[in-house]
Each structure stands twice: as C-alpha cells, then as structure tokens.
C-alpha atoms as a PDB file:
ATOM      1  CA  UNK A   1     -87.317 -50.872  70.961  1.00  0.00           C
ATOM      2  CA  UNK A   2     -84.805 -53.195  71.403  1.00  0.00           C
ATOM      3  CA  UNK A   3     -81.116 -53.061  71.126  1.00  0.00           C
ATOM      4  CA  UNK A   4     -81.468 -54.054  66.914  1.00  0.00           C
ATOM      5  CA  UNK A   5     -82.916 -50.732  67.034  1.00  0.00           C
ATOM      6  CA  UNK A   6     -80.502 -48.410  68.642  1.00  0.00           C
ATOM      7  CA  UNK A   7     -78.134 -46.179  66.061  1.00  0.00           C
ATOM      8  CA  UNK A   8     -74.776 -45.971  66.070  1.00  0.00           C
ATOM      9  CA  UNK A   9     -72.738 -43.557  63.533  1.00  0.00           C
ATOM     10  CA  UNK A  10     -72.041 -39.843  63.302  1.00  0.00           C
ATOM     11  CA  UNK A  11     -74.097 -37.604  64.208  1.00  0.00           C
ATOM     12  CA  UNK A  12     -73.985 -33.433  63.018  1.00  0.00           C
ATOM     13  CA  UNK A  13     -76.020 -30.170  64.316  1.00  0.00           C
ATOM     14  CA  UNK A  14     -75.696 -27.044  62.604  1.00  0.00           C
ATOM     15  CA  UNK A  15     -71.581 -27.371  61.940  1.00  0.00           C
ATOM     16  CA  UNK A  16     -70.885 -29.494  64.941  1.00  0.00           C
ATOM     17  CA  UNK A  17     -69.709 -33.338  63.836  1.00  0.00           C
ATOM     18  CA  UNK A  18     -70.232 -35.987  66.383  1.00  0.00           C
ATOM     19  CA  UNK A  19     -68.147 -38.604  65.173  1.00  0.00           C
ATOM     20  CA  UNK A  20     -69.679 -41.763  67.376  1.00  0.00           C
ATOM     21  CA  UNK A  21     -72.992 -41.151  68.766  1.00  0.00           C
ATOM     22  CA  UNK A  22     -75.328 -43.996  70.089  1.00  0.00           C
ATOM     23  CA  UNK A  23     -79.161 -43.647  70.978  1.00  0.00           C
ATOM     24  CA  UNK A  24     -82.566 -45.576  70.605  1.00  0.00           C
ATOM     25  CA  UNK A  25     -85.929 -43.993  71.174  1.00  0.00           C
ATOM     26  CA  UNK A  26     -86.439 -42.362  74.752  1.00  0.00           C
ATOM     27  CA  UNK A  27     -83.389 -42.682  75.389  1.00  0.00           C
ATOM     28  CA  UNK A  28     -79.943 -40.537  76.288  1.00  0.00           C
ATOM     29  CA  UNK A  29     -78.035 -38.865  72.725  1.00  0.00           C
ATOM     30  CA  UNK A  30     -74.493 -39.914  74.033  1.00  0.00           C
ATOM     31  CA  UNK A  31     -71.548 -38.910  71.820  1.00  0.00           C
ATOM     32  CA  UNK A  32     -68.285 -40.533  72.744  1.00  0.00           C
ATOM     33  CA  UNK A  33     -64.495 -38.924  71.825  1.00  0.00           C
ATOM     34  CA  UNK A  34     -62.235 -41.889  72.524  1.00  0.00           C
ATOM     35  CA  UNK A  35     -63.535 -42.803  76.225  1.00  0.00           C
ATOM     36  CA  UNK A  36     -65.138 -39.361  77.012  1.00  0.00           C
ATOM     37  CA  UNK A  37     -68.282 -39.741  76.837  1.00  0.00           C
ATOM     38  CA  UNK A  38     -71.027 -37.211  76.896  1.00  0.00           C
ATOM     39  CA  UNK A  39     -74.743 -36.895  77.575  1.00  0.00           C
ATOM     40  CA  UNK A  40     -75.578 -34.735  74.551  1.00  0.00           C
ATOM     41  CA  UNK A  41     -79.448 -34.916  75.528  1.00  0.00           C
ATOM     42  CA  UNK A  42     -82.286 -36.680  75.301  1.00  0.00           C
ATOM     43  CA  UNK A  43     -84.013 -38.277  72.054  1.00  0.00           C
ATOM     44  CA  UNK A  44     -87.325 -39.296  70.980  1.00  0.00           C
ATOM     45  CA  UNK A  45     -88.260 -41.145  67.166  1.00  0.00           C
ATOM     46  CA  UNK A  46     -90.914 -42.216  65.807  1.00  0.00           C
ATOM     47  CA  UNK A  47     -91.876 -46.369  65.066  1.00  0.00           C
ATOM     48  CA  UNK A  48     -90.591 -46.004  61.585  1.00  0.00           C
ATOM     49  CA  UNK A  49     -87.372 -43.652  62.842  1.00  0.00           C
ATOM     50  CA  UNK A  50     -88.636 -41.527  59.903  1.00  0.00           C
ATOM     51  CA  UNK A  51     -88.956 -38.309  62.430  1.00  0.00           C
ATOM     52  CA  UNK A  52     -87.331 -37.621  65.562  1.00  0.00           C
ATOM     53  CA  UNK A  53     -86.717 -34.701  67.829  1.00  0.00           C
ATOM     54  CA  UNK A  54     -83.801 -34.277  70.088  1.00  0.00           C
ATOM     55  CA  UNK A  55     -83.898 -32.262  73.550  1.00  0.00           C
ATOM     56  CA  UNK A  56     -80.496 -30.461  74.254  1.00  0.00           C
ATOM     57  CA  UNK A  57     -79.596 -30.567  77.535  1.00  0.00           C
ATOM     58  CA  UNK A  58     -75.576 -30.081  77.780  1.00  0.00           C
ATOM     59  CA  UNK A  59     -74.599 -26.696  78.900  1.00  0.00           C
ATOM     60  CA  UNK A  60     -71.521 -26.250  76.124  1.00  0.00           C
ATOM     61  CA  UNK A  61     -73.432 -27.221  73.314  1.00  0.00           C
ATOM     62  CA  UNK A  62     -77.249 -25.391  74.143  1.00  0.00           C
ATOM     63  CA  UNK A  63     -74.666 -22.166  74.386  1.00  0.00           C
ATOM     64  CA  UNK A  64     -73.063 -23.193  71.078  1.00  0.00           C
ATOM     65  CA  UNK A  65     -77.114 -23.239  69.466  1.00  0.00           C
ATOM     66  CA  UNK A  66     -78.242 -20.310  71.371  1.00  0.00           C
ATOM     67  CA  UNK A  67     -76.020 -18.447  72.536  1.00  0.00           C
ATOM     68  CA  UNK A  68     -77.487 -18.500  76.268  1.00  0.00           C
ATOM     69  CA  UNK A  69     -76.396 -20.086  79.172  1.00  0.00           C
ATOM     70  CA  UNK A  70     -77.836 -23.220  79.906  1.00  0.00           C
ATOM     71  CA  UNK A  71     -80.394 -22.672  83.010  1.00  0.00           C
ATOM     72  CA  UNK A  72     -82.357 -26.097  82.688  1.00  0.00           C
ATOM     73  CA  UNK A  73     -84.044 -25.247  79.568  1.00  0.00           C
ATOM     74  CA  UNK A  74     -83.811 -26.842  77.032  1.00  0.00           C
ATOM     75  CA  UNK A  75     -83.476 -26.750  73.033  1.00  0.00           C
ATOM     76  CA  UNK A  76     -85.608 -28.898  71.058  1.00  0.00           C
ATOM     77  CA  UNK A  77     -84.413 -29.717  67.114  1.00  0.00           C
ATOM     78  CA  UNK A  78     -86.998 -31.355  65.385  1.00  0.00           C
ATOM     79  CA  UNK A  79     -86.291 -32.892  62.166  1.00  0.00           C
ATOM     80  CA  UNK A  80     -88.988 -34.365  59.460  1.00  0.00           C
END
C-alpha cells in the first residue's frame, strides 16, 4: 500500500476513543494525544480494507481489554 492508503481519523475499542489514529496495512496502530504518541499495536487489512484485525500490544490498554497484565501476549480484535 502506499501512503493514499494509510487512515487517518478516530479510532474506538470497546468505550475507549482514540481521537487521531494513523495506520496502513502491516503496519504500527499509532494514536497520537497532542505530541504523545503511542504504539497502540500492530494492524493488518485486507486489499479492499473491508476486514482487518488489530494485535494489541500496549501494556495499559491489553489490561484495560483483559484485565491481565501484559506479558508479551497479545490481544487480537478482529472485525468483519
């Protein structure tokens, strides 16, 4: 993909809001609160972006969605 493909908006989980998140496919989620920014995970689509599946791999927010500490695991939300 190139960079006409990469997605830029909000972004929520469960009842988390993102407010700025960028991404294209195989690539890092990164959300970004004024100049923090954040390596949410990574995240995969598919050619027509119709599916795409996100691995979690930030300690705060995998204990947010599972309530277990992050130990290198990770979370994967899958969305059709």
């Amino acid at each position: 993909m190139d960079k006409n493909n990469a997605f830029e908006g909000a972004l929520s989980i469960n009842d988390m809001v993102f407010e700025y998140v960028t991404f294209m496919h195989s690539s890092s989620l990164i959300s970004y609160e004024g100049k923090k920014r954040t390596v949410l995970g990574d995240i995969y689509l598919d050619q027509q972006a119709n599916q795409l599946a996100i691995i979690i791999t930030e300690p705060e927010l995998y204990m947010k969605l599972t309530n277990e500490k992050y130990q290198s695991e990770r979370v994967l939300l899958h969305q059709d």
